[in-house]
Protein backbone atom coordinates (compact mmCIF):
# COMPACT_ATOMS: atom_id res chain seq x y z
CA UNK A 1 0.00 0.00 0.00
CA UNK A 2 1.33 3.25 -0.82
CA UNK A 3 1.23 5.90 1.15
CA UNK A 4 -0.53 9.91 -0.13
CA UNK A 5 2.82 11.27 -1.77
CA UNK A 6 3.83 9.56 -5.20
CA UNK A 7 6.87 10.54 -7.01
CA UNK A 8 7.09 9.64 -10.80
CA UNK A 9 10.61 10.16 -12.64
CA UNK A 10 9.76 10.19 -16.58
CA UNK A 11 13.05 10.15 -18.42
CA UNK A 12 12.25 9.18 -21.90
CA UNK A 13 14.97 9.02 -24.89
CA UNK A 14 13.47 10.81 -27.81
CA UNK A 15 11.22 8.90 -30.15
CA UNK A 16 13.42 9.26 -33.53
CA UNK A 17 11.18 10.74 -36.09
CA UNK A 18 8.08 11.67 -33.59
CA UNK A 19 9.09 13.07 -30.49
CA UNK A 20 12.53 14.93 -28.93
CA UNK A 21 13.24 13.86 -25.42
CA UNK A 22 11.85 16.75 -24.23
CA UNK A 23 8.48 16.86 -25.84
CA UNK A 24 7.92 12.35 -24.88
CA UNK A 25 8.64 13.61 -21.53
CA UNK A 26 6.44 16.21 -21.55
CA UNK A 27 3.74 14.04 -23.01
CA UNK A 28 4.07 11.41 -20.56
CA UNK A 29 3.86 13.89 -17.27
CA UNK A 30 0.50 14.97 -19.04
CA UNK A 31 -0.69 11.58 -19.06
CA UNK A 32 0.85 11.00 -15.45
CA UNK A 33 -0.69 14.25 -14.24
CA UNK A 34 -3.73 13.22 -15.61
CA UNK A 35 -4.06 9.91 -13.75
CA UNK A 36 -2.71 11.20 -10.47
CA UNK A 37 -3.33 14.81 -9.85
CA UNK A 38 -0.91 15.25 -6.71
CA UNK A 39 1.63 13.28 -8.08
CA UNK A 40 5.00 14.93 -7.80
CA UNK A 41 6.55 14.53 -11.21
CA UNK A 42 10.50 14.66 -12.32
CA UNK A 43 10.62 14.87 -15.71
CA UNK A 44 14.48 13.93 -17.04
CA UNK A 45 14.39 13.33 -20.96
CA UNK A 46 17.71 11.75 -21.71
CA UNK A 47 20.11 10.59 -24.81
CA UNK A 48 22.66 7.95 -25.00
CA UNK A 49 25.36 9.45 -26.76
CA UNK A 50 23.36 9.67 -30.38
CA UNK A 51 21.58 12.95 -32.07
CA UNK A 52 20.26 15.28 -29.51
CA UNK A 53 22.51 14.42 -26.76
CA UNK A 54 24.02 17.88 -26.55
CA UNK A 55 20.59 19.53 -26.54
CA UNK A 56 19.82 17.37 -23.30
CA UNK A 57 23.05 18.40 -21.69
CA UNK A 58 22.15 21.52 -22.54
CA UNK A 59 18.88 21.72 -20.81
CA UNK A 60 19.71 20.09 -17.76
CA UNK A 61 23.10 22.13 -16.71
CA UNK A 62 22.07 25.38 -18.19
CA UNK A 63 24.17 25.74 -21.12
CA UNK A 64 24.50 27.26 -24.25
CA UNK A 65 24.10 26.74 -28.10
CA UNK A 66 26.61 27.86 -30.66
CA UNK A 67 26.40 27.32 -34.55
CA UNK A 68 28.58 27.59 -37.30
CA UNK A 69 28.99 26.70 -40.64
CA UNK A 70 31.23 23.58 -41.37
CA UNK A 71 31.76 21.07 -44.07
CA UNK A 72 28.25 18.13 -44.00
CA UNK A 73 29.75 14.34 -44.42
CA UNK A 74 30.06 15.12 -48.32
CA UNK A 75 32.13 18.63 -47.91
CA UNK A 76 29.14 21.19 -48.50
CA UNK A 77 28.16 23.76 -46.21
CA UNK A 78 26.04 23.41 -43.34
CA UNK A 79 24.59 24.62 -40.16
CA UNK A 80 26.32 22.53 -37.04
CA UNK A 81 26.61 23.16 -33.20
CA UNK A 82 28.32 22.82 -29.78
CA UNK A 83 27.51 23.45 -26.59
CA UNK A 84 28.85 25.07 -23.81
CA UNK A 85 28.20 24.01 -20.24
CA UNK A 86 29.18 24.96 -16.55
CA UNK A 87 30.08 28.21 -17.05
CA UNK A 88 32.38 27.07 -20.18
CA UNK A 89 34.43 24.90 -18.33
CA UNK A 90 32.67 21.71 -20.75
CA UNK A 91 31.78 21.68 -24.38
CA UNK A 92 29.39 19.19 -26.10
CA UNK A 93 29.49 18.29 -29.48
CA UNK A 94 27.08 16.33 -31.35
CA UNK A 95 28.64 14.17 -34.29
CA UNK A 96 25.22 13.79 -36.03
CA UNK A 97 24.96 17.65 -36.37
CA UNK A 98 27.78 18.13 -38.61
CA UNK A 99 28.26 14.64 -40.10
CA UNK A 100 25.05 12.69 -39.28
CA UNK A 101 23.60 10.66 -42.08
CA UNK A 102 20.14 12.29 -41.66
CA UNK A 103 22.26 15.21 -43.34
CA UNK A 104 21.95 12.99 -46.66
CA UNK A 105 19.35 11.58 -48.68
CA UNK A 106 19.25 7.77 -49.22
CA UNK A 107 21.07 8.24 -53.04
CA UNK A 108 23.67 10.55 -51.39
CA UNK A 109 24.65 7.63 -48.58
CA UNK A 110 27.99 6.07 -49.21
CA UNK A 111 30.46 5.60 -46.36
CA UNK A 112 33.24 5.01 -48.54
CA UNK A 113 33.20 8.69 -49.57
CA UNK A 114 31.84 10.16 -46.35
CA UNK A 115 33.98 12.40 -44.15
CA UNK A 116 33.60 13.44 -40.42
CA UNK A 117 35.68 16.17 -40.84
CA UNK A 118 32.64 18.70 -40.10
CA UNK A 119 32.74 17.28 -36.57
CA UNK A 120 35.94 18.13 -36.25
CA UNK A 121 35.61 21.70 -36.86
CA UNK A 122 33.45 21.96 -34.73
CA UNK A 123 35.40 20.44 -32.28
CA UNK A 124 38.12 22.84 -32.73
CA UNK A 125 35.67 25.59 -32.36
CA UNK A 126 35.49 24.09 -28.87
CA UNK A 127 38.88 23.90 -27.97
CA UNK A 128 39.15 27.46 -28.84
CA UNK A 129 36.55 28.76 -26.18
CA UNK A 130 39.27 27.48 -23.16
CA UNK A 131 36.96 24.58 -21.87
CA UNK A 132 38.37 22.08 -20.07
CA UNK A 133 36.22 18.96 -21.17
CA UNK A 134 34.88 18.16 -24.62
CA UNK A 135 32.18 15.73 -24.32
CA UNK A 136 31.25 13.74 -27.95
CA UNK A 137 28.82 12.46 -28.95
CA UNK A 138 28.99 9.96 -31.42
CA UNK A 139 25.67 8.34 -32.42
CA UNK A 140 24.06 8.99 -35.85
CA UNK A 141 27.15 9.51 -38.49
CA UNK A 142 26.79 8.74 -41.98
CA UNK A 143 30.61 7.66 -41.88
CA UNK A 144 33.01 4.80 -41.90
CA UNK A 145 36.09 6.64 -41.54
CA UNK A 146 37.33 5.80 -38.61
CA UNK A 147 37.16 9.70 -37.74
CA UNK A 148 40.32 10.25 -39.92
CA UNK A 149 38.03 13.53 -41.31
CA UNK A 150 37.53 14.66 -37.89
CA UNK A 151 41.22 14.14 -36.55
CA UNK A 152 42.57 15.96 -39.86
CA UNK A 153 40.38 19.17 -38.63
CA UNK A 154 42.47 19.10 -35.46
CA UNK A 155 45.46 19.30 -37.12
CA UNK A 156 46.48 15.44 -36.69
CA UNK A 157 48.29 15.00 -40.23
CA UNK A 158 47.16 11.38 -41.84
CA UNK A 159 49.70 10.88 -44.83
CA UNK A 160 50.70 8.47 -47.42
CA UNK A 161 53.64 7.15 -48.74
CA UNK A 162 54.32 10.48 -50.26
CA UNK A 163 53.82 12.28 -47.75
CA UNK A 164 50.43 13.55 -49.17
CA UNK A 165 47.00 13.60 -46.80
CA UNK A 166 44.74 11.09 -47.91
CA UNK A 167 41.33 11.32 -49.31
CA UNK A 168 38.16 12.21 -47.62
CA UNK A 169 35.94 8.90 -46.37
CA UNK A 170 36.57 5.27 -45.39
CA UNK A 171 38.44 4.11 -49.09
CA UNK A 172 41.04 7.02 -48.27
CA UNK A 173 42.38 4.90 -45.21
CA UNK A 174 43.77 2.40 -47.77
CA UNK A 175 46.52 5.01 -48.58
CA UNK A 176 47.16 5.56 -45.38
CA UNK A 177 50.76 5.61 -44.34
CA UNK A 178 51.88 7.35 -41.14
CA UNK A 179 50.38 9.87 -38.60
CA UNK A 180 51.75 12.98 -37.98
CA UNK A 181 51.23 14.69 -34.38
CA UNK A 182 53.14 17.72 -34.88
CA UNK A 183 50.42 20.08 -35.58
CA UNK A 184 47.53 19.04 -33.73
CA UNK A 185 45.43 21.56 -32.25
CA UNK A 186 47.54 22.89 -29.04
CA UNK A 187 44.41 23.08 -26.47
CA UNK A 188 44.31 18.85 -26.78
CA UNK A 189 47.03 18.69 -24.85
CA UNK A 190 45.16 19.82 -21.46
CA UNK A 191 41.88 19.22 -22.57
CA UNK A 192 39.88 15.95 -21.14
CA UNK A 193 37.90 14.35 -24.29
CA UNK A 194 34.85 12.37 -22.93
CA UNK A 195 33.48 10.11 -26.28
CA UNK A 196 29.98 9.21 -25.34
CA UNK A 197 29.03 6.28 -27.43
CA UNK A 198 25.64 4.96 -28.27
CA UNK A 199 26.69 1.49 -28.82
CA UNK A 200 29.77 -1.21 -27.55
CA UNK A 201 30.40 -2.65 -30.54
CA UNK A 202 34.12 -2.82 -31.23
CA UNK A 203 35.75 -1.37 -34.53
CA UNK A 204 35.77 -4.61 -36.10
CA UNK A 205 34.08 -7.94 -36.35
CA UNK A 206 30.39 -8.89 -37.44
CA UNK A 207 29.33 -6.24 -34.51
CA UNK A 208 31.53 -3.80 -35.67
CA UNK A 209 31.52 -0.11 -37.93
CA UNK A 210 31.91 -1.82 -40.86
CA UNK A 211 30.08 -4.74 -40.99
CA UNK A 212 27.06 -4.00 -39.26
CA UNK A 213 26.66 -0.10 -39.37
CA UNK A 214 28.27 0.37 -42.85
CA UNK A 215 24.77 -1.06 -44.97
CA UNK A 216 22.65 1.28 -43.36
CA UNK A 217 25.13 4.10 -44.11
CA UNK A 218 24.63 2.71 -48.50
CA UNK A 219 27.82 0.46 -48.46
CA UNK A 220 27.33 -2.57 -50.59
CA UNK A 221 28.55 -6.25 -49.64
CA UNK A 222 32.33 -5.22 -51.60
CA UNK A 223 32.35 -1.55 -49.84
CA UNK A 224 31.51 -3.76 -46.35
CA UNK A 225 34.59 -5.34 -47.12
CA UNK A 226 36.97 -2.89 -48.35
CA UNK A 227 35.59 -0.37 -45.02
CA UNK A 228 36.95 -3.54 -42.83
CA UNK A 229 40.37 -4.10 -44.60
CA UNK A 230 41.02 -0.40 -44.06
CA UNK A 231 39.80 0.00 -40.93
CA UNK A 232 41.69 -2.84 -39.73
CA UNK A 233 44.80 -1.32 -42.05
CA UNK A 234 43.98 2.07 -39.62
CA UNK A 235 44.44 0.64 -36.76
CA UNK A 236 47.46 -1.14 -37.56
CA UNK A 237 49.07 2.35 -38.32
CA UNK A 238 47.61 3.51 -34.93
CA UNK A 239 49.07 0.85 -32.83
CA UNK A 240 52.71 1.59 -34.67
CA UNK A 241 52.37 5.45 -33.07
CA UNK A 242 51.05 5.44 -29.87
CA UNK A 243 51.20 1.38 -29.30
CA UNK A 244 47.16 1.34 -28.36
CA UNK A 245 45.47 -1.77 -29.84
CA UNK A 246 42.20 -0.34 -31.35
CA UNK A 247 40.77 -3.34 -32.77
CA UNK A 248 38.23 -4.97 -30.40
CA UNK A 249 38.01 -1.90 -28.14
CA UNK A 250 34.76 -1.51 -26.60
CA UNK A 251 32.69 0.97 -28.01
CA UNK A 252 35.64 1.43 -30.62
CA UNK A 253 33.19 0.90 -33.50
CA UNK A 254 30.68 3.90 -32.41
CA UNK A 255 30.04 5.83 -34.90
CA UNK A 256 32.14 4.31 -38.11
CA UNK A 257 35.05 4.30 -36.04
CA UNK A 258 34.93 7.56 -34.69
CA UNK A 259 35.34 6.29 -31.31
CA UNK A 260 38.38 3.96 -31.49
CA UNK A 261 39.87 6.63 -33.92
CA UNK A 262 40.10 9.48 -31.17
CA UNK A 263 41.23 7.14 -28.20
CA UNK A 264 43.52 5.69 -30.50
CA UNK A 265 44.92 8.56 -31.89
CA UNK A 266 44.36 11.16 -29.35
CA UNK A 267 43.62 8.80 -25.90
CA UNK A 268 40.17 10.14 -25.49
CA UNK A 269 37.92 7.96 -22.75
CA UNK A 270 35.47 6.00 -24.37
CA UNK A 271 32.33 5.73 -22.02
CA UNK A 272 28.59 4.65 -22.55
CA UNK A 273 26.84 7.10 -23.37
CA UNK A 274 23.19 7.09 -21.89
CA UNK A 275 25.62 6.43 -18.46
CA UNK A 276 27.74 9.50 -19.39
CA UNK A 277 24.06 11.44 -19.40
CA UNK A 278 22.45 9.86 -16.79
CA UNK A 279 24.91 11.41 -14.37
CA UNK A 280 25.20 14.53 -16.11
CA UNK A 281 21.09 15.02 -15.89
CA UNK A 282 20.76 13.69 -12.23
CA UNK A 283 19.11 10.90 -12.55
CA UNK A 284 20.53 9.28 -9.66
CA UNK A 285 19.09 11.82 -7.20
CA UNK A 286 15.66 12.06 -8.89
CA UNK A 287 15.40 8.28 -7.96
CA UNK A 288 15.82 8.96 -4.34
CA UNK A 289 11.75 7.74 -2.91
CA UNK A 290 10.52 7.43 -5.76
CA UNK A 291 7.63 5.27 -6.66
CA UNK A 292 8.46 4.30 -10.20
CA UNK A 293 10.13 5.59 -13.60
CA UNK A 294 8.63 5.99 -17.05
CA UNK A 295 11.21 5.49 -20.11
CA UNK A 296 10.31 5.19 -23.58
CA UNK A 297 11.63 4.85 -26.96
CA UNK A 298 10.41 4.71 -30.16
CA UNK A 299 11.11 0.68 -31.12
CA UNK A 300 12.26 -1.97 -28.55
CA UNK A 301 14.49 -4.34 -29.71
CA UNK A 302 17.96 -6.33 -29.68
CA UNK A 303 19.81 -2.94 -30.38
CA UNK A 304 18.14 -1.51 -27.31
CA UNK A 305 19.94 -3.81 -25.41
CA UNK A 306 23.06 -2.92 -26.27
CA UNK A 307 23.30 0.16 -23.55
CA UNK A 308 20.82 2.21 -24.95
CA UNK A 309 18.58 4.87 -23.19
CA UNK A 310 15.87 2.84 -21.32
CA UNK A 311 17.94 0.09 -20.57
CA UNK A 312 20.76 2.54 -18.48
CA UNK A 313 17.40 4.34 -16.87
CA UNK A 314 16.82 0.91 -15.84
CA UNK A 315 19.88 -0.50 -14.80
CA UNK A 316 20.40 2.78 -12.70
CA UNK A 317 16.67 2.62 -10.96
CA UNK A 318 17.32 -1.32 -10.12
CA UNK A 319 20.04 -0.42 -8.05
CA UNK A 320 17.76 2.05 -6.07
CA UNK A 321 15.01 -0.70 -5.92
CA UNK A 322 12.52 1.65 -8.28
CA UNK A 323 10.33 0.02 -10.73
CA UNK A 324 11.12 0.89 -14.34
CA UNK A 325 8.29 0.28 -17.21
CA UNK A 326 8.95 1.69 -21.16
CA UNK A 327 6.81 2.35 -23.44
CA UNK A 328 7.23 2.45 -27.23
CA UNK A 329 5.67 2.90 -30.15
CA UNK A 330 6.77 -0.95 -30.97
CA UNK A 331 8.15 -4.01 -28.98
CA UNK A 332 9.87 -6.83 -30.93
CA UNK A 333 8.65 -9.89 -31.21
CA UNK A 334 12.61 -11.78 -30.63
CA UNK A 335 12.62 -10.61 -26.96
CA UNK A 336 13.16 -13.15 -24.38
CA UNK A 337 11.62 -12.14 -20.16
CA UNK A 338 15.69 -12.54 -19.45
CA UNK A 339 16.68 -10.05 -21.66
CA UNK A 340 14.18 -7.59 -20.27
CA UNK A 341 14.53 -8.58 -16.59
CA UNK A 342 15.39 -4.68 -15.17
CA UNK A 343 12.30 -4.01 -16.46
CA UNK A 344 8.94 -4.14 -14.71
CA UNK A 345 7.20 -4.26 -17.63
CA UNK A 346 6.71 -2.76 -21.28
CA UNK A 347 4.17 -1.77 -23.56
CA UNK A 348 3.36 -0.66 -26.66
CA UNK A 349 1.72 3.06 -26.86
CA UNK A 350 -0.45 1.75 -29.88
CA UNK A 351 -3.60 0.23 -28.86
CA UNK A 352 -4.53 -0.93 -32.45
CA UNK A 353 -2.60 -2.38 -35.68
CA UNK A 354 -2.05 1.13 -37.11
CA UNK A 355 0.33 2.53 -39.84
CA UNK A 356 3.77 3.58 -38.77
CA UNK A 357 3.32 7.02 -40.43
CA UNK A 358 -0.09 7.51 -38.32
CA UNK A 359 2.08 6.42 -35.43
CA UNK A 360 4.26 8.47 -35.77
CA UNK A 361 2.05 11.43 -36.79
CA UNK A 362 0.28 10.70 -33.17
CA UNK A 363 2.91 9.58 -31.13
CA UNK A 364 2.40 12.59 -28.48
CA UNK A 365 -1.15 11.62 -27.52
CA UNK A 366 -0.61 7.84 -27.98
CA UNK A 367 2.13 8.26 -25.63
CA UNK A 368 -0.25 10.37 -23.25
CA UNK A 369 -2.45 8.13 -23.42
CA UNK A 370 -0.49 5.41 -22.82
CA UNK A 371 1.34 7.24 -19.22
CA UNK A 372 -2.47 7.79 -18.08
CA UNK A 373 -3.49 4.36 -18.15
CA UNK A 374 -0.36 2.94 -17.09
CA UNK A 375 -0.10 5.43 -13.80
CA UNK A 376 -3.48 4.37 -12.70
CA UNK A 377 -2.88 0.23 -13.15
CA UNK A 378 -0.01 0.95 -11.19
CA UNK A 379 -1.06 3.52 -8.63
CA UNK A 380 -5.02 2.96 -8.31
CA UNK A 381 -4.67 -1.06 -8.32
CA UNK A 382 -2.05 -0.42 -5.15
CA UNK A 383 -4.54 1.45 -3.38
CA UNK A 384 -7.23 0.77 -1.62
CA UNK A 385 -10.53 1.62 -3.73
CA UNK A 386 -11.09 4.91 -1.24
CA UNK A 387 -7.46 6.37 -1.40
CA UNK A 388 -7.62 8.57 -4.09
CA UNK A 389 -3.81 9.44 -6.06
């Protein structure tokens, strides 16, 4: 039996497509509110490293939002950001914003030819304010290069045999020869560089940036292969400077590469990202007596497992003994109780067979709906029938 005070925590990832983090959470406190009036509500949208991550960092410490124009994954002009938190002392960067693959259209998509070297600009931009931490986040890139674009915009020379930088995108690697240090961007020598990655697959392997990310970025079975030799051929060069082994790094293969390419190259820390943003919002203390914690997502499945938003909302509330339910706008039908077992439960926000694009076009009120009905199952059918939420 629960006593008259009930504290909710909604911290829901954004619903890609539908919803940002902030407007799902604001959706589900509606639906919350609705269903218990006195409820005292936390709302903490989160990210996990991917697109919008700076935006949530943002929000929750205070920050601020610079743009600027810098190269998009194919070299033209575009609008990208960084943010600035704690009073300047942190900067957050957003790979997908300068070099995201929602930047191109599905004929434009070929990793072989795509270059993060946007991100890197605006990385340097960073550096250039005097912050002490650049935080980066490395979910959403259209690119398979291993970050070679991005390291080249911070000065770090990759050369070939001649002596010659190499060309823009993953096939460039193959002509890679040596790495040159002696120019890099002077601030990376105090700065801290934080990578917050959205998934733990390492560079390479069936899991990794190549194999597995590089078809959804418009490589073909032969570019699959040739992004793997060189990415493999990268890190071999990496490992002859600065002796780190790259290769089956965890997280290494965030982001085509991205990841193992600036702790490699540069010795950035490679964390998880929703756990990088889960301390950062304050999750921990919002969990402090509370009741339970509404998550969401847009689609549940094997790739949410793999240290993505709900699941780190959960893993964190299971260690304070708080219930944790999601709700998205679709479950799979391949998931096992064991791999869900932080979980309290999950549901799908759509109460019918519907479209995805009427889903989608609804998923504010579907997922209002849904918080309403779920908050009283779990609050009224606790209760007895004359204690009123």
């Amino acid at each position: 039996m629960l006593g008259d005070r009930v504290r909710i925590v909604v911290a829901p990832n954004a619903l890609k497509g539908s919803l940002s983090p902030f407007e799902a959470a604001s959706a589900l406190a509606r639906g919350v509110r609705s269903a218990c009036p006195r409820a005292e509500i936390l709302s903490r949208p989160i990210a996990d490293g991917g697109d919008g991550t700076s935006a949530v960092l943002i929000a929750a410490r205070g920050g601020q939002m610079r743009e600027m124009i810098v190269p998009d994954p194919l070299g033209r002009p575009v609008r990208g950001s960084y943010g600035l938190l704690d009073g300047g002392r942190c900067a957050v960067v957003d790979v997908a914003t300068a070099s995201g693959l929602a930047l191109l259209s599905s004929a434009e998509r070929d990793p072989l030819i795509a270059t993060s070297r946007g991100t890197g600009k605006l990385i340097s931009a960073a550096l250039d304010t005097g912050c002490e931490t650049v935080i980066i986040g490395v979910g959403g890139s259209a690119t398979v290069d291993g970050g070679a674009g991005l390291l080249a915009a911070l000065g770090v020379a990759l050369l070939d045999s001649d002596g010659t930088p190499i060309p823009a995108g993953g096939a460039g690697l193959s002509h890679l020869s040596r790495i040159d240090l002696g120019r890099v961007h002077p601030a990376l020598a105090r700065v801290k560089l934080r990578v917050a990655c959205d998934v733990d697959s390492a560079l390479l392997g069936p899991h990794g940036a190549a194999r597995s990310f590089a078809p959804q970025k418009g490589a073909n079975s032969s570019g699959v292969l040739e992004l793997e030799r060189n990415l493999e051929h990268f890190a071999d060069v990496i490992a002859k400077l600065t002796g780190r082994d790259v290769k089956q790094l965890a997280f290494g293969g965030a982001a085509g590469g991205i990841a193992a390419g600036l702790n490699g190259v540069l010795g950035a820390t490679l964390e998880p990202g929703v756990d990088l943003v889960l301390e950062m919002v304050g999750l921990d203390q919002a969990l402090i007596d509370a009741d339970l914690v509404i998550t969401a997502e847009g689609f549940f499945d094997a790739q949410s497992l793999r240290n993505k938003g709900p699941c780190g909302v959960a893993r964190w509330a299971r260690r304070r003994g708080v219930p944790v339910i999601v709700l998205a706008g679709g479950i799979a039908d391949d998931l096992r109780p064991a791999d869900v077992a932080d979980f309290a439960g999950m549901f799908s926000i759509c109460r019918r067979p519907i479209a995805l694009e009427e889903a989608m076009l609804h998923a504010a009120p579907l997922l209002e709906s849904a918080a309403d009905s779920l908050a009283r199952l779990f609050f009224h059918g606790s209760r007895s029938s004359t204690s009123t939420p």
